[in-house]
N, C-alpha and C. Protein backbone atom coordinates (compact mmCIF):
# COMPACT_ATOMS: atom_id res chain seq x y z
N UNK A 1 0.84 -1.17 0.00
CA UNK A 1 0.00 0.00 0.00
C UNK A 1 0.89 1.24 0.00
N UNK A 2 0.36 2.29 -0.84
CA UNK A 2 1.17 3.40 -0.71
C UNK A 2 1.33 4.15 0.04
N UNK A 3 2.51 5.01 0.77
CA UNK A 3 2.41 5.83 2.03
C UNK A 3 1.36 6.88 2.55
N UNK A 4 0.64 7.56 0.66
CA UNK A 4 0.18 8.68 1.00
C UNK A 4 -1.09 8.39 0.22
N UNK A 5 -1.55 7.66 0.89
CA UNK A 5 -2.93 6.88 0.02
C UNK A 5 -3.57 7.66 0.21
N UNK A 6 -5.02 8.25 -0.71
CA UNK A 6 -6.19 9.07 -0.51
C UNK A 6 -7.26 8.03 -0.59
N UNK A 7 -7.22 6.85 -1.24
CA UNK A 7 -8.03 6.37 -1.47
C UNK A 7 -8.84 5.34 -0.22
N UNK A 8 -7.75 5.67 0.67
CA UNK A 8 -8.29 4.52 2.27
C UNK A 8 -9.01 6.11 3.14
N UNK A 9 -8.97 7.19 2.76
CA UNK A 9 -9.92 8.04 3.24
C UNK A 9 -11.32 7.91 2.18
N UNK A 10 -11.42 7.62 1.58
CA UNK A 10 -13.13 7.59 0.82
C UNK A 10 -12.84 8.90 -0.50
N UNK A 11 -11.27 9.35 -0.60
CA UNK A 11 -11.37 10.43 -1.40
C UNK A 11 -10.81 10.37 -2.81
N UNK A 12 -10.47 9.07 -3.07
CA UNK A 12 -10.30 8.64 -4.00
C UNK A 12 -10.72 8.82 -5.79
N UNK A 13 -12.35 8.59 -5.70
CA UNK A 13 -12.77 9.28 -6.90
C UNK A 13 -13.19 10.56 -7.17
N UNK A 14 -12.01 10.66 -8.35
CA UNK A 14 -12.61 12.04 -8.46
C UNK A 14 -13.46 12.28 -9.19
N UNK A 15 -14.32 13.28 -9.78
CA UNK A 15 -15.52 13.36 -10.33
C UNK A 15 -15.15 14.22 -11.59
N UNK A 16 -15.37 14.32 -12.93
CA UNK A 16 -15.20 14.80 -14.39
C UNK A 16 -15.52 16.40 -13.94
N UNK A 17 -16.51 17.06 -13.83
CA UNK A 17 -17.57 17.90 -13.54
C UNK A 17 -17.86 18.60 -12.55
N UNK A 18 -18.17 19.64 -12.65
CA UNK A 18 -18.63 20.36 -11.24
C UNK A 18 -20.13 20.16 -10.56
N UNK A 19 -20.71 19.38 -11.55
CA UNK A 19 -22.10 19.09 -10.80
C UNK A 19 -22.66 17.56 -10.31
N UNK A 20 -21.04 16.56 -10.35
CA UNK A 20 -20.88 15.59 -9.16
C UNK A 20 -20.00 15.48 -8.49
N UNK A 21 -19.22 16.91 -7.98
CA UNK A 21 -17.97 16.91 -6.76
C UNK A 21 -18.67 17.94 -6.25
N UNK A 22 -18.13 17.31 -4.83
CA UNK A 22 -18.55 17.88 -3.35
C UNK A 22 -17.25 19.10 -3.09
N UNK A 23 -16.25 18.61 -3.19
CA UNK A 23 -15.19 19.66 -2.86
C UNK A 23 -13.99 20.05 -4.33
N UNK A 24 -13.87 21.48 -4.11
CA UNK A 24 -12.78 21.97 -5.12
C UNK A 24 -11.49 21.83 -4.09
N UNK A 25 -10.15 21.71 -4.84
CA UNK A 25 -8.91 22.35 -4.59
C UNK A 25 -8.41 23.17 -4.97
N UNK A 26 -8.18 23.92 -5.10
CA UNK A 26 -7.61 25.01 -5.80
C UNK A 26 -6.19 25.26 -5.23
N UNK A 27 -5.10 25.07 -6.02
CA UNK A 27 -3.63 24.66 -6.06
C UNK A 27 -3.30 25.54 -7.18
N UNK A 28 -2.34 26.78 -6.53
CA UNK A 28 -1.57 27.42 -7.61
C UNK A 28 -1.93 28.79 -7.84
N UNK A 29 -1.21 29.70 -8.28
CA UNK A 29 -1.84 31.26 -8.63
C UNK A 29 -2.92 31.64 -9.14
N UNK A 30 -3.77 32.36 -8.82
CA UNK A 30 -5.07 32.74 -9.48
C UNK A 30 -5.24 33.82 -9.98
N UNK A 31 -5.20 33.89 -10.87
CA UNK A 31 -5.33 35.46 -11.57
C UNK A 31 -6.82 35.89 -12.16
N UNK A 32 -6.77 37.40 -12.21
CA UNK A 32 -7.88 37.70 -12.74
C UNK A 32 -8.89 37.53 -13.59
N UNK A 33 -8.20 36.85 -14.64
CA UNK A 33 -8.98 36.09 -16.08
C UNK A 33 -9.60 34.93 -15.58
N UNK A 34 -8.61 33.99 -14.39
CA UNK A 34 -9.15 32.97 -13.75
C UNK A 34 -10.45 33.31 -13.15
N UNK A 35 -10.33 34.24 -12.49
CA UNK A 35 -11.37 34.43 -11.04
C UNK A 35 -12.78 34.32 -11.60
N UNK A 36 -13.42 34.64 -13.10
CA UNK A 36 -14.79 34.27 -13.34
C UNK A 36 -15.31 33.03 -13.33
N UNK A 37 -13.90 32.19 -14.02
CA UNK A 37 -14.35 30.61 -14.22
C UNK A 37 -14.53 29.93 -12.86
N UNK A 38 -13.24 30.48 -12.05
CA UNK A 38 -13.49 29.63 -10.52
C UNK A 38 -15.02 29.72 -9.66
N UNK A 39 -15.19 31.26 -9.64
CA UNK A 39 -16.58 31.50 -9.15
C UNK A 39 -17.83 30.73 -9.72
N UNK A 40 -17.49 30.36 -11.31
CA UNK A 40 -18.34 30.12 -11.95
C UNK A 40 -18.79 28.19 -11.74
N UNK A 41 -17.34 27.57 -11.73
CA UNK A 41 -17.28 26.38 -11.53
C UNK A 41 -17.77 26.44 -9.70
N UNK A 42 -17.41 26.86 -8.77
CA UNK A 42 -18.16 26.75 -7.50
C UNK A 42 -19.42 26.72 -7.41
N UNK A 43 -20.08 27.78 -8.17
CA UNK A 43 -22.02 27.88 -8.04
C UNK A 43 -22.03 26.66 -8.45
N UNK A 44 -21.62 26.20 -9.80
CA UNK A 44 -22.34 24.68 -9.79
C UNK A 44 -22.13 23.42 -9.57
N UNK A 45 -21.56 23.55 -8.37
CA UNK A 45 -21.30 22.52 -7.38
C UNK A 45 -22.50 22.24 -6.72
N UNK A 46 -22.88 21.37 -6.21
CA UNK A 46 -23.88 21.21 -5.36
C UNK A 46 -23.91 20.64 -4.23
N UNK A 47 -24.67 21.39 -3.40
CA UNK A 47 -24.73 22.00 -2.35
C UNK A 47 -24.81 20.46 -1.54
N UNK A 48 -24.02 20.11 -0.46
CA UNK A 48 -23.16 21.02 0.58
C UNK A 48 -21.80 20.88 -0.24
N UNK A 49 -21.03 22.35 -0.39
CA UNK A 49 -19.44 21.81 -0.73
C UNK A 49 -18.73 22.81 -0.18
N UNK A 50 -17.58 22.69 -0.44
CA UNK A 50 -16.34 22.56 0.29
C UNK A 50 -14.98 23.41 -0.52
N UNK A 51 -14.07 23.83 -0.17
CA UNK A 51 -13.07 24.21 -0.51
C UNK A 51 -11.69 24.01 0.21
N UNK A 52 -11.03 23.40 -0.24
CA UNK A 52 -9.62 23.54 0.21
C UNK A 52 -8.48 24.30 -0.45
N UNK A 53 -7.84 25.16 0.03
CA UNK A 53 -6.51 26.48 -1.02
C UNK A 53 -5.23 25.80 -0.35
N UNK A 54 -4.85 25.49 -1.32
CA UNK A 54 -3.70 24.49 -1.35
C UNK A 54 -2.28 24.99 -1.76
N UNK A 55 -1.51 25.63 -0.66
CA UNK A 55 -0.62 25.82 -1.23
C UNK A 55 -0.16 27.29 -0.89
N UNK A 56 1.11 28.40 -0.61
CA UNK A 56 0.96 29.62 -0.45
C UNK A 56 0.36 30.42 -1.59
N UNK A 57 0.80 29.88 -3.12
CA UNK A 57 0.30 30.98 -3.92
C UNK A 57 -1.94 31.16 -4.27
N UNK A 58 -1.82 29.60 -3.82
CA UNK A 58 -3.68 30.22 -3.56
C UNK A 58 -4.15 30.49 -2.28
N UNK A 59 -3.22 30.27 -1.19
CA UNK A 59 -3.75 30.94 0.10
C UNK A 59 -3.47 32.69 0.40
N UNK A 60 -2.19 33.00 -0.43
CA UNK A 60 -2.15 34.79 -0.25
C UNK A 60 -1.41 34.88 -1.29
N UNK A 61 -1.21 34.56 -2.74
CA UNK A 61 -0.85 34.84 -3.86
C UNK A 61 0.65 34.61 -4.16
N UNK A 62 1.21 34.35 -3.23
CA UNK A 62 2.62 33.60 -3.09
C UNK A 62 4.01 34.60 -3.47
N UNK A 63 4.87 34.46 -4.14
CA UNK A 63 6.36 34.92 -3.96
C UNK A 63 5.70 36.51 -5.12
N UNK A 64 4.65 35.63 -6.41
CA UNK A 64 4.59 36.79 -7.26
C UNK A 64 3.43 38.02 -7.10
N UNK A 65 3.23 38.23 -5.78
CA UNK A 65 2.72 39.15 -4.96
C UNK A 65 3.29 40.48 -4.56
N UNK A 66 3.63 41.45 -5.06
CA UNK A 66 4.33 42.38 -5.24
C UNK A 66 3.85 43.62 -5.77
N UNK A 67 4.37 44.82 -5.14
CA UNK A 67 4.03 46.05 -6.15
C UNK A 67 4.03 46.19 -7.49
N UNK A 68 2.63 46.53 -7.98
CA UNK A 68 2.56 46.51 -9.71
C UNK A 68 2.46 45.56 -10.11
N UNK A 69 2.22 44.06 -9.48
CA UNK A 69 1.35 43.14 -10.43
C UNK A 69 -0.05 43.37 -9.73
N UNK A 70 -0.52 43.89 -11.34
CA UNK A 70 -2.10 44.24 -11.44
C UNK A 70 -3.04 43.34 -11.54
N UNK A 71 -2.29 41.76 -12.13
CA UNK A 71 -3.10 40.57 -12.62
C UNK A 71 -3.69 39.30 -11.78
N UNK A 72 -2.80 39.46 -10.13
CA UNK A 72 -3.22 38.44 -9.31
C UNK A 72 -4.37 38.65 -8.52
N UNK A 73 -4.89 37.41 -8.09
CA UNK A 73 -5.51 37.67 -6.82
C UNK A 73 -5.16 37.20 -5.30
N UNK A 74 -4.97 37.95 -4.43
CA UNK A 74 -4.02 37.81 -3.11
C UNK A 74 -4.84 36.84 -2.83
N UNK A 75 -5.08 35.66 -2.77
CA UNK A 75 -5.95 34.76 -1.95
C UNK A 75 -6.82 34.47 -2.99
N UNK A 76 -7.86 32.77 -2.50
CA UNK A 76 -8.59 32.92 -3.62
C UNK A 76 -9.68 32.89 -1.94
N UNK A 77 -9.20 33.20 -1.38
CA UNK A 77 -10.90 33.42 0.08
C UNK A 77 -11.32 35.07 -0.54
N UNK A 78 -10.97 35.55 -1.50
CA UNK A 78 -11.56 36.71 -1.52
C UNK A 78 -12.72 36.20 -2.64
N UNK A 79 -12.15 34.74 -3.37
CA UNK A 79 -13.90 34.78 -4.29
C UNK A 79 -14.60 33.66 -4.04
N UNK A 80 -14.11 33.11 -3.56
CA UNK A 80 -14.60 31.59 -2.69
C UNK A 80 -14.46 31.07 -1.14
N UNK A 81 -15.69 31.12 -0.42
CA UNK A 81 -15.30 30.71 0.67
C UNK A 81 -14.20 29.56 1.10
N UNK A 82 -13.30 29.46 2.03
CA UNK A 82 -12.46 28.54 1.87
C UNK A 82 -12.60 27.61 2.97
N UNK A 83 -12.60 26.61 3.08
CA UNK A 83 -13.00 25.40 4.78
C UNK A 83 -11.44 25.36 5.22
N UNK A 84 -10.18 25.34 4.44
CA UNK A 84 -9.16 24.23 4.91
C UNK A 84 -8.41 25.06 3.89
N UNK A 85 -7.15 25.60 4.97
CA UNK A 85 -5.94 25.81 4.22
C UNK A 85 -5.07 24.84 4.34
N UNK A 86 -3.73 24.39 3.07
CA UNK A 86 -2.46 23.49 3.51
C UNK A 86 -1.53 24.16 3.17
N UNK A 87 -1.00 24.82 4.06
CA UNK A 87 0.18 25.96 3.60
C UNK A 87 1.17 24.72 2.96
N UNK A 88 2.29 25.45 2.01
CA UNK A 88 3.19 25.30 1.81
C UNK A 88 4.03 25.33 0.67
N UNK A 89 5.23 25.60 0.21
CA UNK A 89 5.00 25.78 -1.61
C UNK A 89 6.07 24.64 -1.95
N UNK A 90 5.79 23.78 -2.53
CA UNK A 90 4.62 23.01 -2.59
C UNK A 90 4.37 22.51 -0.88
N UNK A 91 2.82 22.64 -1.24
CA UNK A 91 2.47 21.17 0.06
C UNK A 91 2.87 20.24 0.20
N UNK A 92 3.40 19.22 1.32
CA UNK A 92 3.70 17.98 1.50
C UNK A 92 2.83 16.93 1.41
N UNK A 93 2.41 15.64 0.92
CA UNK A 93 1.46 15.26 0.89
C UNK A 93 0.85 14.48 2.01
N UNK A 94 1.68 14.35 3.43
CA UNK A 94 1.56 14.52 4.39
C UNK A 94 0.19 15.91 4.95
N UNK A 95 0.90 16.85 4.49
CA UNK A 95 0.10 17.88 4.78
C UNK A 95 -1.32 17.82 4.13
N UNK A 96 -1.43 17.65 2.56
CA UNK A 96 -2.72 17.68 2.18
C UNK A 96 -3.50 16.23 2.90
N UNK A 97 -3.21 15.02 3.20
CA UNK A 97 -4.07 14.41 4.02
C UNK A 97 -4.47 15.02 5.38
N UNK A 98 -3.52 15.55 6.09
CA UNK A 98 -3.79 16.29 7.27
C UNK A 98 -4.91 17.29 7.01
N UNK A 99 -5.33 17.89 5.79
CA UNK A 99 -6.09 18.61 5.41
C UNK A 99 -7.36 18.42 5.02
N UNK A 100 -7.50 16.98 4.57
CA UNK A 100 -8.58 16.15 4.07
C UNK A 100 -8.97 15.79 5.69
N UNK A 101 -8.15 15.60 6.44
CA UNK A 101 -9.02 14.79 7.73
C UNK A 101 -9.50 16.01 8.30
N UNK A 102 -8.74 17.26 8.42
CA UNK A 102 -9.60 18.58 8.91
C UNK A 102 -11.01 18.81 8.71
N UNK A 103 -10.87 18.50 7.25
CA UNK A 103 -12.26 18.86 6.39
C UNK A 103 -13.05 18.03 6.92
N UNK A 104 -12.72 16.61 7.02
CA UNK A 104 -13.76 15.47 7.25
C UNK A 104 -14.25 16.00 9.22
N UNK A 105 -12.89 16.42 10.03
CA UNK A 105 -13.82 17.15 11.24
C UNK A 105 -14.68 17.90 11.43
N UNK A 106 -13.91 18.65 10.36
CA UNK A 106 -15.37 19.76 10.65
C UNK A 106 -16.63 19.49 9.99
N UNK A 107 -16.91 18.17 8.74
CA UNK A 107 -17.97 18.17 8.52
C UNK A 107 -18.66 17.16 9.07
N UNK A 108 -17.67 16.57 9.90
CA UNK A 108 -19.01 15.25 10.55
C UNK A 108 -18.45 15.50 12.18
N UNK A 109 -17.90 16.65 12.82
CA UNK A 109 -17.56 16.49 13.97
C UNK A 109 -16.84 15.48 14.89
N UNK A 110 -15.98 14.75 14.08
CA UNK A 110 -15.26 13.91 14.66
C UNK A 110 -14.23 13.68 13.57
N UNK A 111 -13.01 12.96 14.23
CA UNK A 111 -11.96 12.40 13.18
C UNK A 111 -12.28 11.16 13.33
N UNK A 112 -11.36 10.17 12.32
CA UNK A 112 -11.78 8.84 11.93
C UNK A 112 -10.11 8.46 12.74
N UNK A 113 -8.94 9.20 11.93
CA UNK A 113 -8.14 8.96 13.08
C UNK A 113 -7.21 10.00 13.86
N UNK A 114 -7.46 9.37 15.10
CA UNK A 114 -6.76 10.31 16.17
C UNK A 114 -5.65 10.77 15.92
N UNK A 115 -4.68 11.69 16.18
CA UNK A 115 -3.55 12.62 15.91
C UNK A 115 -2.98 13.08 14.24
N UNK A 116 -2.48 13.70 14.80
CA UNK A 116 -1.78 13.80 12.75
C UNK A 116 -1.25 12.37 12.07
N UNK A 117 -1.14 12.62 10.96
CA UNK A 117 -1.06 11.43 10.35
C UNK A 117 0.54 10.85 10.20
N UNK A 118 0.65 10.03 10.76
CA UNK A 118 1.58 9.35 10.96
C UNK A 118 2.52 8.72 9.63
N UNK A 119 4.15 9.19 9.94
CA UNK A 119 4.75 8.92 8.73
C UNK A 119 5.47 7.40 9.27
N UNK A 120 5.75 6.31 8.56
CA UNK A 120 6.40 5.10 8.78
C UNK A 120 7.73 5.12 8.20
């Protein structure tokens, strides 16, 4: 079995479409041209869903955040609510499971397993 399995959390399949996935990721810089489609792909999600910003450049726009770029957006929580940040550039994939079990607390009020996720 692989170290950093998603698929022994239930998160395995992913879905083609935005109108049979429960949760987006959004991983990577977001720029302005982006920001209609993202908003656009969220509405038609259906309802209850979820967001996770994966990463520094979609949690606050990352290194190319600077005076006089006119084209980013500092965060994508300014066009999508966000449940679950995984800082890091890149994330560890350690970290994004740690992030998936967050999500799964806060939406069923309990974890499945106790402490952070354990490396072997």
């Amino acid at each position: 079995m692989a170290r950093f399995d998603i698929d022994r959390f239930g998160a395995g399949v992913f879905r083609p479409s935005p109108r049979q996935a429960d949760l987006m990721i959004v991983s990577g810089t977001v720029t302005k041209k982006m920001a209609p489609v993202l908003v656009t792909l969220y509405e038609q999600m259906p309802s209850p869903k979820w967001v996770i910003a994966m990463g520094n450049c979609a949690i606050s726009g990352g290194p190319f955040v600077f005076e006089g770029q006119y084209n980013l957006i500092e965060g994508v929580d300014k066009l999508v609510p966000v449940d679950v940040y995984v800082p890091g550039c890149p994330p560890r994939p350690e970290g994004l499971l740690e992030g998936f079990l967050k999500l799964e607390e806060k939406i069923t009020g309990k974890r499945r397993f106790p402490g952070p996720v354990q490396r072997w």
